[in-house]
PDB file of N, CA and C in Angstrom:
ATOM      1  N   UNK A   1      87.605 -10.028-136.594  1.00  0.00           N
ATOM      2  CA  UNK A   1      88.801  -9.483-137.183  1.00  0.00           C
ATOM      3  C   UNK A   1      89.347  -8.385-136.259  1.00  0.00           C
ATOM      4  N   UNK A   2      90.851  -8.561-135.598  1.00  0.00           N
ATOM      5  CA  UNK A   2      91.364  -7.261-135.131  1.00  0.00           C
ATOM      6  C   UNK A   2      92.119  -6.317-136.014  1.00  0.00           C
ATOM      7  N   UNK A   3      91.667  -5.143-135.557  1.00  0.00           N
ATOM      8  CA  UNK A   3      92.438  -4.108-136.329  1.00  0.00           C
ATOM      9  C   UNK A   3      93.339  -3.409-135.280  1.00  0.00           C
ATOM     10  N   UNK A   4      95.063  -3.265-135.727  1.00  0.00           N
ATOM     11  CA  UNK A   4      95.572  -2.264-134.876  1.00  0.00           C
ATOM     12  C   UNK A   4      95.327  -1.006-135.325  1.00  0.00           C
ATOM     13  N   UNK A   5      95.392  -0.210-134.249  1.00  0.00           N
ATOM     14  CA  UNK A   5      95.783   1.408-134.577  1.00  0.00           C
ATOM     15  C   UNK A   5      96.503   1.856-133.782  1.00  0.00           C
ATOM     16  N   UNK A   6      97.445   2.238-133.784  1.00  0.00           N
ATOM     17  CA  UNK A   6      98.377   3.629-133.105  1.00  0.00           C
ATOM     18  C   UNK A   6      98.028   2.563-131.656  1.00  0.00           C
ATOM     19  N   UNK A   7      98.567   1.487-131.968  1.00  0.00           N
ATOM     20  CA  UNK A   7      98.809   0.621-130.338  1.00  0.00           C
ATOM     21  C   UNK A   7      97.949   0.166-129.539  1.00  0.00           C
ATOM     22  N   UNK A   8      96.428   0.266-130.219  1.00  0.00           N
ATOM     23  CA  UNK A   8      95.412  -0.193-129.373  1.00  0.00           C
ATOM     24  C   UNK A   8      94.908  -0.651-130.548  1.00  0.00           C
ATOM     25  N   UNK A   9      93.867  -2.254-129.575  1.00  0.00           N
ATOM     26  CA  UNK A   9      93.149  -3.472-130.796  1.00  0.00           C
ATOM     27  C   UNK A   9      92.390  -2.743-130.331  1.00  0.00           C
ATOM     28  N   UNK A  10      91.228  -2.879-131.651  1.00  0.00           N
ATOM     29  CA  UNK A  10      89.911  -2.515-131.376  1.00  0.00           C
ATOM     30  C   UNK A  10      89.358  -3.803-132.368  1.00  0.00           C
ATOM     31  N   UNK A  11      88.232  -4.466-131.834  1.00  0.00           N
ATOM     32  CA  UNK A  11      88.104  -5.383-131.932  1.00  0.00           C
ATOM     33  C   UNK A  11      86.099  -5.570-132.490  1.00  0.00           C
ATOM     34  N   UNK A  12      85.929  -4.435-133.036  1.00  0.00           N
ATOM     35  CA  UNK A  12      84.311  -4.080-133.471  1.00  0.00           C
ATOM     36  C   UNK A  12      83.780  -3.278-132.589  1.00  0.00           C
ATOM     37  N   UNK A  13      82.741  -2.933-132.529  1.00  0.00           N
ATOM     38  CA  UNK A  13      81.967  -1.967-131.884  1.00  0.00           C
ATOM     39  C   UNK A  13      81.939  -2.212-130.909  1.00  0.00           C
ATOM     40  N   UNK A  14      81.810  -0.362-129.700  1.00  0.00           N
ATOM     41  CA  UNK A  14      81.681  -0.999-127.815  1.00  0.00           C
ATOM     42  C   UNK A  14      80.151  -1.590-127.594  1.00  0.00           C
ATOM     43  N   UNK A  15      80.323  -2.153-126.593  1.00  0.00           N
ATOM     44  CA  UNK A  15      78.811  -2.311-126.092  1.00  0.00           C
ATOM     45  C   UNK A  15      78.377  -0.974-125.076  1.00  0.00           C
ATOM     46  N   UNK A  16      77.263  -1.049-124.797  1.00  0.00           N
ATOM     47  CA  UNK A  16      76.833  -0.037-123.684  1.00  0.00           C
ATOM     48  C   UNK A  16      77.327  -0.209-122.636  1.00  0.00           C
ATOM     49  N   UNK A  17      78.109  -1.023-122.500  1.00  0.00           N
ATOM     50  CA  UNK A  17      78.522  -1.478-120.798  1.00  0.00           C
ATOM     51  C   UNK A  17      79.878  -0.799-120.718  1.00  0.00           C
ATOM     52  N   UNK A  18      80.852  -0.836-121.965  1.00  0.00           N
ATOM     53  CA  UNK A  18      81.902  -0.226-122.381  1.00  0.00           C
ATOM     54  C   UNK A  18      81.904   0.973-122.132  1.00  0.00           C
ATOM     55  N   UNK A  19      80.523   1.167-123.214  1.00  0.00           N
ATOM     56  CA  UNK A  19      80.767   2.879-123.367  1.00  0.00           C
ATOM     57  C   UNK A  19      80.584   3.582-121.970  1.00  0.00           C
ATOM     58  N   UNK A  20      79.608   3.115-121.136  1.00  0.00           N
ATOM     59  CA  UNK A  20      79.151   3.913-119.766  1.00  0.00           C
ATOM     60  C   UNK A  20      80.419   3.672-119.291  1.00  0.00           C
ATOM     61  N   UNK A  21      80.801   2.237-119.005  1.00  0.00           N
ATOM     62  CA  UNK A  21      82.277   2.543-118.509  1.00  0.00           C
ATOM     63  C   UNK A  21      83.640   3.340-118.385  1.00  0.00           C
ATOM     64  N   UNK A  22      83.641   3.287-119.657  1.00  0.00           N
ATOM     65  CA  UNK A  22      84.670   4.467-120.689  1.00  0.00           C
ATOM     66  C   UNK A  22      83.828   6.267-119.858  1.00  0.00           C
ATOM     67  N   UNK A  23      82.563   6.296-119.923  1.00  0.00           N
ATOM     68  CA  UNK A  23      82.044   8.034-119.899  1.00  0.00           C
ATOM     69  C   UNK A  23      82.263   7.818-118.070  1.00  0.00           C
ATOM     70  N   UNK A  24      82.056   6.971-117.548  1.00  0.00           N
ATOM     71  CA  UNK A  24      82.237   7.130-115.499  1.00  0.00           C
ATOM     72  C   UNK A  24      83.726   7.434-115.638  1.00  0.00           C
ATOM     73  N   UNK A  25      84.812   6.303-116.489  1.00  0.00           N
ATOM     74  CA  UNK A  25      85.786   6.873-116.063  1.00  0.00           C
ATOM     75  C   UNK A  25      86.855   8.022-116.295  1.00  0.00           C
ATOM     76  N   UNK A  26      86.008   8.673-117.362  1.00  0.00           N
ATOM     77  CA  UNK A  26      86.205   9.593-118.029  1.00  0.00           C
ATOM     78  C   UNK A  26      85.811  11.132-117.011  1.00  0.00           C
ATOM     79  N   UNK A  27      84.600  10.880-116.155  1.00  0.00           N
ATOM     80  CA  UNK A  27      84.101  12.055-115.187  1.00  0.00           C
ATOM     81  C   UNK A  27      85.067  11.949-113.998  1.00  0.00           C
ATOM     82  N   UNK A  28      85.245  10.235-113.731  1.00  0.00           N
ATOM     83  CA  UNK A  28      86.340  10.656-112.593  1.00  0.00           C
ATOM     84  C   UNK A  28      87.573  10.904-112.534  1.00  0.00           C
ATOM     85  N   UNK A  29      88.182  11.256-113.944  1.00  0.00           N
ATOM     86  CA  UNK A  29      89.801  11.687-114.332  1.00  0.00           C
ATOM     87  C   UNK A  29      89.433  13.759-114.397  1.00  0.00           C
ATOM     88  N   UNK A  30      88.148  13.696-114.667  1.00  0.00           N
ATOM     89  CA  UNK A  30      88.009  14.944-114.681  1.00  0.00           C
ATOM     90  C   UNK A  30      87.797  15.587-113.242  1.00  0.00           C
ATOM     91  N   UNK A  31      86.799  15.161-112.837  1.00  0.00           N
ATOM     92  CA  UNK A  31      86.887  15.384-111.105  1.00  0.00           C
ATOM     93  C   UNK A  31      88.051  15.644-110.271  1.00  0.00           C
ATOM     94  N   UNK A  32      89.128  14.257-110.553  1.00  0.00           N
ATOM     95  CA  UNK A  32      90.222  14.457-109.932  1.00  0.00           C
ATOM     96  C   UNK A  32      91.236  15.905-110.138  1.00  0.00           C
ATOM     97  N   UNK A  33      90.863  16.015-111.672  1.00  0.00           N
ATOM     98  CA  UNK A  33      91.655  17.091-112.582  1.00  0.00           C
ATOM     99  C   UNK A  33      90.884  18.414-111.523  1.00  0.00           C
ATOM    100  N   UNK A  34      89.677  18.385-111.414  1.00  0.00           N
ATOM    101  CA  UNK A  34      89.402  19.541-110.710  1.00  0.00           C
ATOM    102  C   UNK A  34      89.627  19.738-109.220  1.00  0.00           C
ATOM    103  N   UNK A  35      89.902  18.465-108.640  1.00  0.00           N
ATOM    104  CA  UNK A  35      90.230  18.541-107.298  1.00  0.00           C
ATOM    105  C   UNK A  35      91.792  19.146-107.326  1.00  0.00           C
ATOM    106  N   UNK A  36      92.303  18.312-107.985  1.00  0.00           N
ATOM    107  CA  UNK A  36      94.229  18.728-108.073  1.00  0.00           C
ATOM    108  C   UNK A  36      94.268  20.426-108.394  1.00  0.00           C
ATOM    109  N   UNK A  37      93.388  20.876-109.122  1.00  0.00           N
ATOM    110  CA  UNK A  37      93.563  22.599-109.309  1.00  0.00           C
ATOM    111  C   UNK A  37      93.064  23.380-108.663  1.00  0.00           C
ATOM    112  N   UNK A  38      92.219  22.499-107.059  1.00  0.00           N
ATOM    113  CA  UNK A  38      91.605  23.336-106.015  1.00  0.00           C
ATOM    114  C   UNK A  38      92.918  23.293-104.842  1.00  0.00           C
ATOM    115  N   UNK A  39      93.519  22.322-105.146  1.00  0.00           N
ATOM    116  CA  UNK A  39      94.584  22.875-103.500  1.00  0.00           C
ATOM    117  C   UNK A  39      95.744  23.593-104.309  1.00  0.00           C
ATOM    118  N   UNK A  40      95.803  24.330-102.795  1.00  0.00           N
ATOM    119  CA  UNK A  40      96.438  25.552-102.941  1.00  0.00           C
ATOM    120  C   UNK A  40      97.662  25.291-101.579  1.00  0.00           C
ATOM    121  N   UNK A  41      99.076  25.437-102.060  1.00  0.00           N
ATOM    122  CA  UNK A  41     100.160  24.973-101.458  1.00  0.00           C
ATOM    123  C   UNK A  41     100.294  26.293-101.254  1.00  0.00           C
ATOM    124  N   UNK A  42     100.455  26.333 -99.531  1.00  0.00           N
ATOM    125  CA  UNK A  42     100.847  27.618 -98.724  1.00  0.00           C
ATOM    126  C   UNK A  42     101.745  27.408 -97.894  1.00  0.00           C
ATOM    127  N   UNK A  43     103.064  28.374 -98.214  1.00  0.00           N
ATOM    128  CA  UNK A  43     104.145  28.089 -97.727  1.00  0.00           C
ATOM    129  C   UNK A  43     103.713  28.498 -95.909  1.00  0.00           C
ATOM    130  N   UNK A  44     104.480  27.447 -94.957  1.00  0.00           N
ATOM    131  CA  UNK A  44     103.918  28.148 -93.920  1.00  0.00           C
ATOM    132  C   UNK A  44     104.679  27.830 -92.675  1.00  0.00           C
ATOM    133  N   UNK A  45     105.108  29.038 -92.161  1.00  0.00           N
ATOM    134  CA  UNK A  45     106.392  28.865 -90.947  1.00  0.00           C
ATOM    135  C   UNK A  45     105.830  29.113 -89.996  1.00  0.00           C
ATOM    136  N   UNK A  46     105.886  27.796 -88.906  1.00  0.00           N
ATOM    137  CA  UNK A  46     105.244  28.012 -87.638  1.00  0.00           C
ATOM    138  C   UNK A  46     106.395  29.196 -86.337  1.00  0.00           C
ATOM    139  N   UNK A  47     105.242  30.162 -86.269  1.00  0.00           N
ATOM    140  CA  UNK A  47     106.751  31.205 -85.160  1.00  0.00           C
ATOM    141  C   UNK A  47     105.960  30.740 -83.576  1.00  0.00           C
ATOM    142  N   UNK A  48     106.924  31.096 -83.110  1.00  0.00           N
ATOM    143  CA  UNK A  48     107.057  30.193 -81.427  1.00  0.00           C
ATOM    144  C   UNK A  48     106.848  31.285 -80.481  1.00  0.00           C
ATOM    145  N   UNK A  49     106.599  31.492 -79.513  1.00  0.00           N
ATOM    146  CA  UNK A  49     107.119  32.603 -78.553  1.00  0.00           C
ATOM    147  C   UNK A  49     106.975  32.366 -76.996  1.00  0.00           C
ATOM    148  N   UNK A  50     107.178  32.981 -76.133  1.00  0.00           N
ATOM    149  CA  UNK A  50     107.053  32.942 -74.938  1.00  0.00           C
ATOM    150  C   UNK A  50     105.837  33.432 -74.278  1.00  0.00           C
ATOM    151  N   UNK A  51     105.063  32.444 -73.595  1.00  0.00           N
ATOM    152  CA  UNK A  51     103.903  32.676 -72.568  1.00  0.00           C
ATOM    153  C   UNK A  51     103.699  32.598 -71.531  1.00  0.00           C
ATOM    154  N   UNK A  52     103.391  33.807 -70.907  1.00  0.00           N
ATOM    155  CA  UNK A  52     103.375  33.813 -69.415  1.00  0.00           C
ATOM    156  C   UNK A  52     101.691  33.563 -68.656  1.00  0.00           C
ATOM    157  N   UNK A  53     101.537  32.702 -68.051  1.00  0.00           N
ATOM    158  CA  UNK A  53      99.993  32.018 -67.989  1.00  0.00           C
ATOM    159  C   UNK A  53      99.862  32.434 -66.242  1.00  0.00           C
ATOM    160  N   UNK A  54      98.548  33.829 -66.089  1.00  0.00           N
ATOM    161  CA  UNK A  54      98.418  34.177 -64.352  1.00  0.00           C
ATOM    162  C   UNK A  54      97.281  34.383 -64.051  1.00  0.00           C
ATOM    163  N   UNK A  55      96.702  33.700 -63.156  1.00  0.00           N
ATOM    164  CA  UNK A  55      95.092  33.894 -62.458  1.00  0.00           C
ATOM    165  C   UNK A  55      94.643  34.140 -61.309  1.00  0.00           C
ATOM    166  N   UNK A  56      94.992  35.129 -60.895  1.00  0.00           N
ATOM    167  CA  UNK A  56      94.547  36.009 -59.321  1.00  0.00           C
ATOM    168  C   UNK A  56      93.647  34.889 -58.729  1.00  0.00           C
ATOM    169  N   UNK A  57      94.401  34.218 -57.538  1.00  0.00           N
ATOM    170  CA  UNK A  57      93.783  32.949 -56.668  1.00  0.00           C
ATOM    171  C   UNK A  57      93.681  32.201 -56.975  1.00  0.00           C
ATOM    172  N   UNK A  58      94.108  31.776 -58.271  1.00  0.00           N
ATOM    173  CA  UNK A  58      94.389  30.348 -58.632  1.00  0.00           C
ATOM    174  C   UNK A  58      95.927  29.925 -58.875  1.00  0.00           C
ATOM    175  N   UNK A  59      96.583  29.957 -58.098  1.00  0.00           N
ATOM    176  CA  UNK A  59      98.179  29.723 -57.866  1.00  0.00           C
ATOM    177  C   UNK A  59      98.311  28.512 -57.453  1.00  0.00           C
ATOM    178  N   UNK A  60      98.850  27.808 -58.428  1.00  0.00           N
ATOM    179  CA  UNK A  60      98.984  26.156 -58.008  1.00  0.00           C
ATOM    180  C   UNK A  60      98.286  25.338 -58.314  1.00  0.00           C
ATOM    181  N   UNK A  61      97.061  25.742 -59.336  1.00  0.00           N
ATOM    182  CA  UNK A  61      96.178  25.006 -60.205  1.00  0.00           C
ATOM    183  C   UNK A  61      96.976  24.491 -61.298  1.00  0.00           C
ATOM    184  N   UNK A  62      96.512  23.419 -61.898  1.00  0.00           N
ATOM    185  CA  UNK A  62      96.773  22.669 -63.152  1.00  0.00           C
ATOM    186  C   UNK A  62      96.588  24.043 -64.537  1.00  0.00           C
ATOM    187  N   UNK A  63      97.217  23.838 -65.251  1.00  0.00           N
ATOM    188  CA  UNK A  63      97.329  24.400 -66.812  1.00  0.00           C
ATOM    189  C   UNK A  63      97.463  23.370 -67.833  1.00  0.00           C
ATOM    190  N   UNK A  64      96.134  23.176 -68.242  1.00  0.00           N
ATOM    191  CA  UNK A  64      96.319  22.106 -69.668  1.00  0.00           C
ATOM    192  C   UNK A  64      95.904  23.331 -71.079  1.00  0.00           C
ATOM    193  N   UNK A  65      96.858  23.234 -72.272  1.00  0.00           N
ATOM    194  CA  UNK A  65      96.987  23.868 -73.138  1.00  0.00           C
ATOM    195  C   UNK A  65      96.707  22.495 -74.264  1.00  0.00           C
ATOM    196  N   UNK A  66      95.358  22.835 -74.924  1.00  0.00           N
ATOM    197  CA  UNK A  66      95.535  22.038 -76.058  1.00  0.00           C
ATOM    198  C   UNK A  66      95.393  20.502 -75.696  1.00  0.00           C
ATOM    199  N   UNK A  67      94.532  20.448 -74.288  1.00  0.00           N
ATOM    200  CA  UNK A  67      94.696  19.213 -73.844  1.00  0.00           C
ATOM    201  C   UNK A  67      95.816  18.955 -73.335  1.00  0.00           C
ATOM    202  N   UNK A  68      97.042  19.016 -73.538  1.00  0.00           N
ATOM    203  CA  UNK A  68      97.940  18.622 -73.059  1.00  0.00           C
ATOM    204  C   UNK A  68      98.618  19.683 -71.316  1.00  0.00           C
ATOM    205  N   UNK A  69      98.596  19.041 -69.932  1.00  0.00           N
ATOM    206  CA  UNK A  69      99.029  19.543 -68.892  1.00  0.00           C
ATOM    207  C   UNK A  69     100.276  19.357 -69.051  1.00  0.00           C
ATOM    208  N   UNK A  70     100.317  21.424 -68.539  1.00  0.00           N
ATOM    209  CA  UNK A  70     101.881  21.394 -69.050  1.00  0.00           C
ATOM    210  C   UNK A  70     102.708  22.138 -67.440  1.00  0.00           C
ATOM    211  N   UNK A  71     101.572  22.563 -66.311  1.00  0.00           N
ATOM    212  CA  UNK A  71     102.331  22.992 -65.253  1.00  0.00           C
ATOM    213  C   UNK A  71     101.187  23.371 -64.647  1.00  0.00           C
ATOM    214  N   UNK A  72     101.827  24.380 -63.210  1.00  0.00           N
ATOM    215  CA  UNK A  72     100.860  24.954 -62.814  1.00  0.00           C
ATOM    216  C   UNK A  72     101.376  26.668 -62.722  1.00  0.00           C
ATOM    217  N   UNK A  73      99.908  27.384 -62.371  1.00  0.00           N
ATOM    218  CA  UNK A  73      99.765  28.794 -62.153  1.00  0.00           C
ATOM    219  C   UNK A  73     100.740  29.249 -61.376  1.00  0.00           C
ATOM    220  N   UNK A  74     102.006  30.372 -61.563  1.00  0.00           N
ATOM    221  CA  UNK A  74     102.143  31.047 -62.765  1.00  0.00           C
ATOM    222  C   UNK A  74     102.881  29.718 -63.438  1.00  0.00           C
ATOM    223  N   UNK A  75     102.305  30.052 -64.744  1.00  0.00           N
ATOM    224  CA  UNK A  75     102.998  28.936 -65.681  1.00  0.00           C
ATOM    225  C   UNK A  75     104.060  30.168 -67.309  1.00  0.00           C
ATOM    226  N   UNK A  76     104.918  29.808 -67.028  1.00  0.00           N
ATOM    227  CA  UNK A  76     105.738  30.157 -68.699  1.00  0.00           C
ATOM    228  C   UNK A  76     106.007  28.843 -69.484  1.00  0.00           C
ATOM    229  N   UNK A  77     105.309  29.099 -70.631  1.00  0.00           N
ATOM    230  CA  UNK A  77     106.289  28.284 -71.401  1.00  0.00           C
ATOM    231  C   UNK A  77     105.882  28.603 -72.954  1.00  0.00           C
ATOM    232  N   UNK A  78     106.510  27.784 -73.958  1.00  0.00           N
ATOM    233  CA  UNK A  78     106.794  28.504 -74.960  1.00  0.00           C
ATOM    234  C   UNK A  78     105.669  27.811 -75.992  1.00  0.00           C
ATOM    235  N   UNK A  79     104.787  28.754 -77.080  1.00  0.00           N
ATOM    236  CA  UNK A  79     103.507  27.901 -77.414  1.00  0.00           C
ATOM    237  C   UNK A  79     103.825  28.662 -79.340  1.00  0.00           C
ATOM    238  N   UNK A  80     102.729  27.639 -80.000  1.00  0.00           N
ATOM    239  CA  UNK A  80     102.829  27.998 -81.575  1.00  0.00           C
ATOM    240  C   UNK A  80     102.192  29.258 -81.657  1.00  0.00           C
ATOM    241  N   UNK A  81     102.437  30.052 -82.880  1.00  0.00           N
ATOM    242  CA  UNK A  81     101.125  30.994 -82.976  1.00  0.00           C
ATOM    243  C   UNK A  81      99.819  30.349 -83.456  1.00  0.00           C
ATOM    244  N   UNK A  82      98.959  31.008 -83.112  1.00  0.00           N
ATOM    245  CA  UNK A  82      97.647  30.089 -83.683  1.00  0.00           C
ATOM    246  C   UNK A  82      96.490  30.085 -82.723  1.00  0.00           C
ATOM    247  N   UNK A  83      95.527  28.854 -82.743  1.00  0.00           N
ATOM    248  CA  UNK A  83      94.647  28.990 -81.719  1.00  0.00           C
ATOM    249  C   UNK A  83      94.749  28.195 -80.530  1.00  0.00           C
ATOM    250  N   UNK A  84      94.658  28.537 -79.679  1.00  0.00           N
ATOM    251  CA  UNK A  84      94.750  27.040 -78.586  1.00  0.00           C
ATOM    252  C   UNK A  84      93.454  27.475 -77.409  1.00  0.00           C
ATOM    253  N   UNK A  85      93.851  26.167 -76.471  1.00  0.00           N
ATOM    254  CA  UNK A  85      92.559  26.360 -75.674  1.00  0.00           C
ATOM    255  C   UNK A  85      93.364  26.209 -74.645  1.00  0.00           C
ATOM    256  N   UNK A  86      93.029  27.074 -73.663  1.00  0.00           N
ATOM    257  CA  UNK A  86      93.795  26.981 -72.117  1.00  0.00           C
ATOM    258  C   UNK A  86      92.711  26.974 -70.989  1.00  0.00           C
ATOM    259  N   UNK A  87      93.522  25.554 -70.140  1.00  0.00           N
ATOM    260  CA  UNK A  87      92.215  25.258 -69.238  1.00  0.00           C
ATOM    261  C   UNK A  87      92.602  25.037 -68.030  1.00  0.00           C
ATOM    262  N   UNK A  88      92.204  26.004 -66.981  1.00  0.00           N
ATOM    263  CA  UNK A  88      92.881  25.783 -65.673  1.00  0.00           C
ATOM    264  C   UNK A  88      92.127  25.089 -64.543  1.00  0.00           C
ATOM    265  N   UNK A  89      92.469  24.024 -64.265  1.00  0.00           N
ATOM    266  CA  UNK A  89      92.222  23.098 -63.104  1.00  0.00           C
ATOM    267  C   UNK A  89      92.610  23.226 -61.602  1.00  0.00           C
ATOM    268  N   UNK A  90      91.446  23.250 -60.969  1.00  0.00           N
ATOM    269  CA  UNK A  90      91.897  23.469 -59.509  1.00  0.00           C
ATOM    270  C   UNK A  90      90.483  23.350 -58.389  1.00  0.00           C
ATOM    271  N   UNK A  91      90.873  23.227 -57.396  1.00  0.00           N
ATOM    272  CA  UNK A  91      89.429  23.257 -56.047  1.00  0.00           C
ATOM    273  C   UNK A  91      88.708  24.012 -56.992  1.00  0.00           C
ATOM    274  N   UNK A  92      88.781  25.437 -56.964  1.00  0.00           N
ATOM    275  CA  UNK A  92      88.136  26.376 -57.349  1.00  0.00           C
ATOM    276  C   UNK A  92      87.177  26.241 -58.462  1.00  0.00           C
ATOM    277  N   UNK A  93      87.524  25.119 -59.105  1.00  0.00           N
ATOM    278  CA  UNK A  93      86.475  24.874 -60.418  1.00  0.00           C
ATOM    279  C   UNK A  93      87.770  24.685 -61.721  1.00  0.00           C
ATOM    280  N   UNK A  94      87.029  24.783 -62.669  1.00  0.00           N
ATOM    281  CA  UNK A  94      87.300  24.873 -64.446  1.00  0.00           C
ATOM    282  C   UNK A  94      86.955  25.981 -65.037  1.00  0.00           C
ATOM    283  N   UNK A  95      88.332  26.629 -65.374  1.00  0.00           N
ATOM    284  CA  UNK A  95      88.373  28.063 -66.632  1.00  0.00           C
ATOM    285  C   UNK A  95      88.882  27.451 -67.600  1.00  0.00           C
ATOM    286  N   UNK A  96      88.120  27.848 -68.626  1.00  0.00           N
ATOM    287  CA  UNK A  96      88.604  27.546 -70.201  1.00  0.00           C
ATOM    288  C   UNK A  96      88.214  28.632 -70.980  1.00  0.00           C
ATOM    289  N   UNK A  97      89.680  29.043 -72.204  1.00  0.00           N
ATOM    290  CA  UNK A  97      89.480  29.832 -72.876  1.00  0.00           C
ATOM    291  C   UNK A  97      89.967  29.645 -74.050  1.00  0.00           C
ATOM    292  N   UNK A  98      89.287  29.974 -75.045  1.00  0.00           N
ATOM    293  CA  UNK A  98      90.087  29.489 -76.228  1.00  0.00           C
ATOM    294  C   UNK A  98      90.137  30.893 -76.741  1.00  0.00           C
ATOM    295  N   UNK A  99      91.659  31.369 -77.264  1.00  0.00           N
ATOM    296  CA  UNK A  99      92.096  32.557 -77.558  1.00  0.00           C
ATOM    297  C   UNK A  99      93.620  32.468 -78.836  1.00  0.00           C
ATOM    298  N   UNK A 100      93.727  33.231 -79.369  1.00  0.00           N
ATOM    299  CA  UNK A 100      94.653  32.919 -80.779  1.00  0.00           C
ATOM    300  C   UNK A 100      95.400  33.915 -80.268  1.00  0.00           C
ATOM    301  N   UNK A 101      96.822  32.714 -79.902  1.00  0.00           N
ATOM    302  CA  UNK A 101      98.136  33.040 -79.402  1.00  0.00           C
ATOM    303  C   UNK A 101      99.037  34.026 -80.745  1.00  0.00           C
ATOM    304  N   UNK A 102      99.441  34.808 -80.483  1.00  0.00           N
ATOM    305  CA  UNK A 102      99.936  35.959 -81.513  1.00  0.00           C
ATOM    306  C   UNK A 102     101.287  36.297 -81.272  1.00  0.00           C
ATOM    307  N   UNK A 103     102.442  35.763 -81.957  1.00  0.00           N
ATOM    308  CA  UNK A 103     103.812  35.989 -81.211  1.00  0.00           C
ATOM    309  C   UNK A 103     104.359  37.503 -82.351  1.00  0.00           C
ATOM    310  N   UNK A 104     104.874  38.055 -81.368  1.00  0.00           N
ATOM    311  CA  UNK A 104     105.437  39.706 -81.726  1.00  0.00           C
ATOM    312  C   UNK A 104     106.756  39.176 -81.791  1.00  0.00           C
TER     313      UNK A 104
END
């Protein structure tokens, strides 16, 4: 015998397979509920500025920023605030520094 209620058949008692079903998907609507009230939306404006890149005897070496080669020694050019890694290539060997670019 089905019985309606308020838009759902229920059709006799759950089985255990139901009910565990029904309680897993019941922990993972809650889980999600707790994941969705852990991020935190931060408004966030990237500022730009000008960098001047110089290494006493290394004039004319490679400058890769962030992986990416962008010139050589003296090098200007314009970078995010934040962290980056600057790595200068040349005879002389490999300098790398990773330092958090700070625009004034």
């Amino acid at each position: 015998m089905w019985i309606w209620m308020l838009g759902l058949a229920v059709a006799g008692p759950m089985t255990s397979e139901e009910i565990e079903a029904m309680r897993k998907r019941s922990e993972e609507i809650e889980a999600m509920r707790r994941r969705a009230e852990s991020i935190e939306v931060v408004h966030h404006t990237e500022r730009q500025g000008k960098v001047r890149i110089v290494l006493a005897g290394r004039e004319g070496d490679a400058v890769r920023v962030d992986g990416w080669v962008l010139g050589t020694i003296p090098l200007e050019t314009e970078l995010v605030e934040g962290l980056h890694t600057l790595k200068v290539e040349g005879e002389a060997g490999v300098v790398e520094v990773k330092t958090n670019i700070v625009v004034a």
